[in-house]
Protein backbone atom coordinates (compact mmCIF):
# COMPACT_ATOMS: atom_id res chain seq x y z
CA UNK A 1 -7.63 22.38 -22.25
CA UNK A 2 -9.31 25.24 -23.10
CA UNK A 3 -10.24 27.51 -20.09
CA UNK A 4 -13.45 29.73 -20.24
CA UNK A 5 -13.12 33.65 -19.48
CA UNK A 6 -15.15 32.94 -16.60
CA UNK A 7 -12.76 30.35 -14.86
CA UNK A 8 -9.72 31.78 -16.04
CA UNK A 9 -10.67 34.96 -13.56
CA UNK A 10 -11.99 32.48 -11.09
CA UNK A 11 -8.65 30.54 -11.52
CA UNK A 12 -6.42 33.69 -10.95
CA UNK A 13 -8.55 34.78 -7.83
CA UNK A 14 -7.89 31.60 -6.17
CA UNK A 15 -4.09 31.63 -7.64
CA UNK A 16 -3.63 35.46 -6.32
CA UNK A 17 -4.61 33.58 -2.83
CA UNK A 18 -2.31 30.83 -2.82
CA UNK A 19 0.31 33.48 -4.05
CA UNK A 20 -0.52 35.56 -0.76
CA UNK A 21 0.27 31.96 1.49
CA UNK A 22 3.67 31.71 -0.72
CA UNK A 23 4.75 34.94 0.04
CA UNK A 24 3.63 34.63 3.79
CA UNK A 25 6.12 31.26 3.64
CA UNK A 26 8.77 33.30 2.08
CA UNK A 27 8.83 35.93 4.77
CA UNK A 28 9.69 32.79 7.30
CA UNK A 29 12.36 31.56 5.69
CA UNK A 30 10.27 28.44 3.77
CA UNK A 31 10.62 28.69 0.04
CA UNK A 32 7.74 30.27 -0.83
CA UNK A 33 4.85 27.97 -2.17
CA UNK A 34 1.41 28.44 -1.33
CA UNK A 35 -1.43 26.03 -2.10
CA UNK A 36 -5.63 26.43 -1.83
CA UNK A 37 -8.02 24.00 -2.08
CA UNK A 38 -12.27 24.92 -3.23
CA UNK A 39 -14.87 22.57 -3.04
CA UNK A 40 -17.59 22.19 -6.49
CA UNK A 41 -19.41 25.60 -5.28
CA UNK A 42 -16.03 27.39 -5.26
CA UNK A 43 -16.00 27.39 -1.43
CA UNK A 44 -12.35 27.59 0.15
CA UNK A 45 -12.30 24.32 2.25
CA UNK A 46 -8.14 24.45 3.12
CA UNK A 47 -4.93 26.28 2.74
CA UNK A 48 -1.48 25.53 2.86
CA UNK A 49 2.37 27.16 2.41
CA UNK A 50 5.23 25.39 2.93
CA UNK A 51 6.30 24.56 6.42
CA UNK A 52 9.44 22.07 6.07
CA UNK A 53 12.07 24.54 8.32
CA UNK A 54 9.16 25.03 10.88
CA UNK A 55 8.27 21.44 11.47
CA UNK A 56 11.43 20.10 10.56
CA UNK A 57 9.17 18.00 8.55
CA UNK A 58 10.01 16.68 5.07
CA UNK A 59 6.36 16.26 3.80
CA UNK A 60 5.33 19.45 4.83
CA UNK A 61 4.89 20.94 1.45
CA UNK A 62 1.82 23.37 0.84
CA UNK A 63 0.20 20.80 -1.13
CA UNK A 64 0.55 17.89 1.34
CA UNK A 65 -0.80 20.69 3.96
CA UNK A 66 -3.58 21.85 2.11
CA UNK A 67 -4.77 18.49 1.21
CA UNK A 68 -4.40 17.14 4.80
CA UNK A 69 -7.00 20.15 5.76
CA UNK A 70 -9.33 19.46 2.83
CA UNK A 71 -9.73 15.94 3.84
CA UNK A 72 -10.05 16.86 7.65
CA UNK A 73 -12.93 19.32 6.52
CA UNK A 74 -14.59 17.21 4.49
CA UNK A 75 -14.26 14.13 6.87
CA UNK A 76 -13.20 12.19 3.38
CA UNK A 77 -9.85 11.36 1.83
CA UNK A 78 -11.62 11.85 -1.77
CA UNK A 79 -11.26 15.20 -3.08
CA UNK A 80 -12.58 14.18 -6.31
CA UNK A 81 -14.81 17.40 -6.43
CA UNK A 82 -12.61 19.85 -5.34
CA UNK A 83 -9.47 22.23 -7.26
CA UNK A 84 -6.17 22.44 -5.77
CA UNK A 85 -4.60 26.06 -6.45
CA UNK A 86 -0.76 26.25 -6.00
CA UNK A 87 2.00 28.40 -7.14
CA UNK A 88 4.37 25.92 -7.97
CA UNK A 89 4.07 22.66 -9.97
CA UNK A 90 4.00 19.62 -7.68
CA UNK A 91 7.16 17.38 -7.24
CA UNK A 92 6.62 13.79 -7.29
CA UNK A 93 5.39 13.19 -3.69
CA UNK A 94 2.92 15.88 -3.82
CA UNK A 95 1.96 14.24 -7.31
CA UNK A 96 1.75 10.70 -5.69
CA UNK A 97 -0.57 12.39 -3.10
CA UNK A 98 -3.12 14.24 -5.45
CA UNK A 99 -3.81 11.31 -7.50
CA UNK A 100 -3.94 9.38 -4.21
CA UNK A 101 -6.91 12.03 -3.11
CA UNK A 102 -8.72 11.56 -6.44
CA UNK A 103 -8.46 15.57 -6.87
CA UNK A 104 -10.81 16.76 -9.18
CA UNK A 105 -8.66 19.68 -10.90
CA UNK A 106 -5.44 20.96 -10.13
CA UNK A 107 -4.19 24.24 -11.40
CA UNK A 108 -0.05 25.45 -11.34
CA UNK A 109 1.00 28.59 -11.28
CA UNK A 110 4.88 28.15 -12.96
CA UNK A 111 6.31 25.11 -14.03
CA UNK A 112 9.38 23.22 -12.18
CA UNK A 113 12.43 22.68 -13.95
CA UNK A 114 13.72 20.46 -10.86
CA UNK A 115 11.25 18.53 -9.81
CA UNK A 116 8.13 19.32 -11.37
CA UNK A 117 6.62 16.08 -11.77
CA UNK A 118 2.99 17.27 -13.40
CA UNK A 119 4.55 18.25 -16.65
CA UNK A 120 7.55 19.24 -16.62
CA UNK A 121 10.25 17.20 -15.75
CA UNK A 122 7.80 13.71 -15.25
CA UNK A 123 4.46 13.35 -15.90
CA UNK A 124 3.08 11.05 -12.97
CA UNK A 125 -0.84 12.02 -14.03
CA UNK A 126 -0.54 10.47 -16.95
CA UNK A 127 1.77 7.30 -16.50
CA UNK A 128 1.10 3.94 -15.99
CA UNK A 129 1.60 4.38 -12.34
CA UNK A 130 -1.33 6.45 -11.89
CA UNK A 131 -4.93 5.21 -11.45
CA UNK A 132 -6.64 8.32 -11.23
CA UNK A 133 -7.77 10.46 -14.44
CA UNK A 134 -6.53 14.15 -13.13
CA UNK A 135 -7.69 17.16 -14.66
CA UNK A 136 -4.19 20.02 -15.17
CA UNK A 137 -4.17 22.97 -15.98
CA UNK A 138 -0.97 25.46 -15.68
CA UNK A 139 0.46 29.01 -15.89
CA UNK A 140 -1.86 30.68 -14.40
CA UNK A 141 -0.37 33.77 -12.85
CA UNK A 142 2.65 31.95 -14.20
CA UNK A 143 5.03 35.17 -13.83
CA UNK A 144 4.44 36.32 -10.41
CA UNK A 145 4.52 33.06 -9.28
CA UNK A 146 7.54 33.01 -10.70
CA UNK A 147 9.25 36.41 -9.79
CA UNK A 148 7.97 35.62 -6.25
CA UNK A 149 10.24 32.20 -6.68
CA UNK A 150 13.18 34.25 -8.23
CA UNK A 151 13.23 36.66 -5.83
CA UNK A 152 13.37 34.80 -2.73
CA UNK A 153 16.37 32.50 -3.99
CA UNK A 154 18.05 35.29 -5.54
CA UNK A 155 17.52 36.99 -1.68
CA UNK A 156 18.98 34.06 -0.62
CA UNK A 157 22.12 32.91 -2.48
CA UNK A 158 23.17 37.44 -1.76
CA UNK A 159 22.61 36.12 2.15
CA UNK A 160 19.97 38.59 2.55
CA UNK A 161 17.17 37.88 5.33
CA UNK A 162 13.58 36.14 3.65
CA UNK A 163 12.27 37.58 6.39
CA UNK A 164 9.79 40.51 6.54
CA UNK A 165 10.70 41.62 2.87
């Protein structure tokens, strides 16, 4: 897909956001993923970061968060007009859940050699499983997103503190 000059800044404004929410989740101890969602006149309608230490919750991934919000706000589960901004590629039951809102566009910051289940590793947009035509589009802010990932796991496996870096 090829991204106009226009979006592409309008895509790394919202990204720079999300990346802001990552590194907020980071200083808590969460790995740090931060998510955004904007509604068709580029109005922020949700955020999310990660939250599964907090809530001692296993779907509380900045997607699943941010989406939750978005649908709150907008008093609808479809989110067929809106963009989801997030720092890390989804895994599959983030996936399952943004074809399950109808999202309009989702943008990645760095791809997931794990569990990345947009591109990467599975593609659930595009299998037969999926009955929702989603819009991708990835790398953008791709390195800090992923020095910001580096960083905080490299913190951790030296036993260094996430917190307040």
């Amino acid at each position: 897909m090829l991204i106009e000059y226009s979006d592409y800044l309008i895509h790394r404004q919202w990204m720079s956001r999300a990346l802001k929410l990552a590194k907020a989740a980071g200083n808590t101890g969460e790995i740090p993923v931060g998510a955004v969602i904007v509604d068709s006149s580029g109005n922020l309608i949700a955020e999310g970061e990660n939250h599964k230490e907090r809530d001692q919750d296993p779907t509380a991934h900045a997607e699943i968060i941010a989406l939750r919000a978005a649908a709150k706000a907008l008093k609808s589960w479809r989110l067929n007009q809106c963009t989801l901004y997030v720092t890390l590629e989804p895994c599959p039951m983030c996936a399952g859940a943004i074809i399950q809102a109808r999202l309009g566009l989702l943008v990645y910051g760095v791809d997931d050699a794990k569990t990345g289940s947009v591109r990467t590793v599975a593609n659930i947009p595009d299998s037969a499983a999926s009955n929702h035509n989603l819009c991708v589009i990835g790398g953008i802010l791709e390195s800090d997103c992923r020095q910001e990932l580096q960083t905080w796991f490299a913190n951790r496996r030296l036993g260094k503190s996430n917190r307040q870096r």
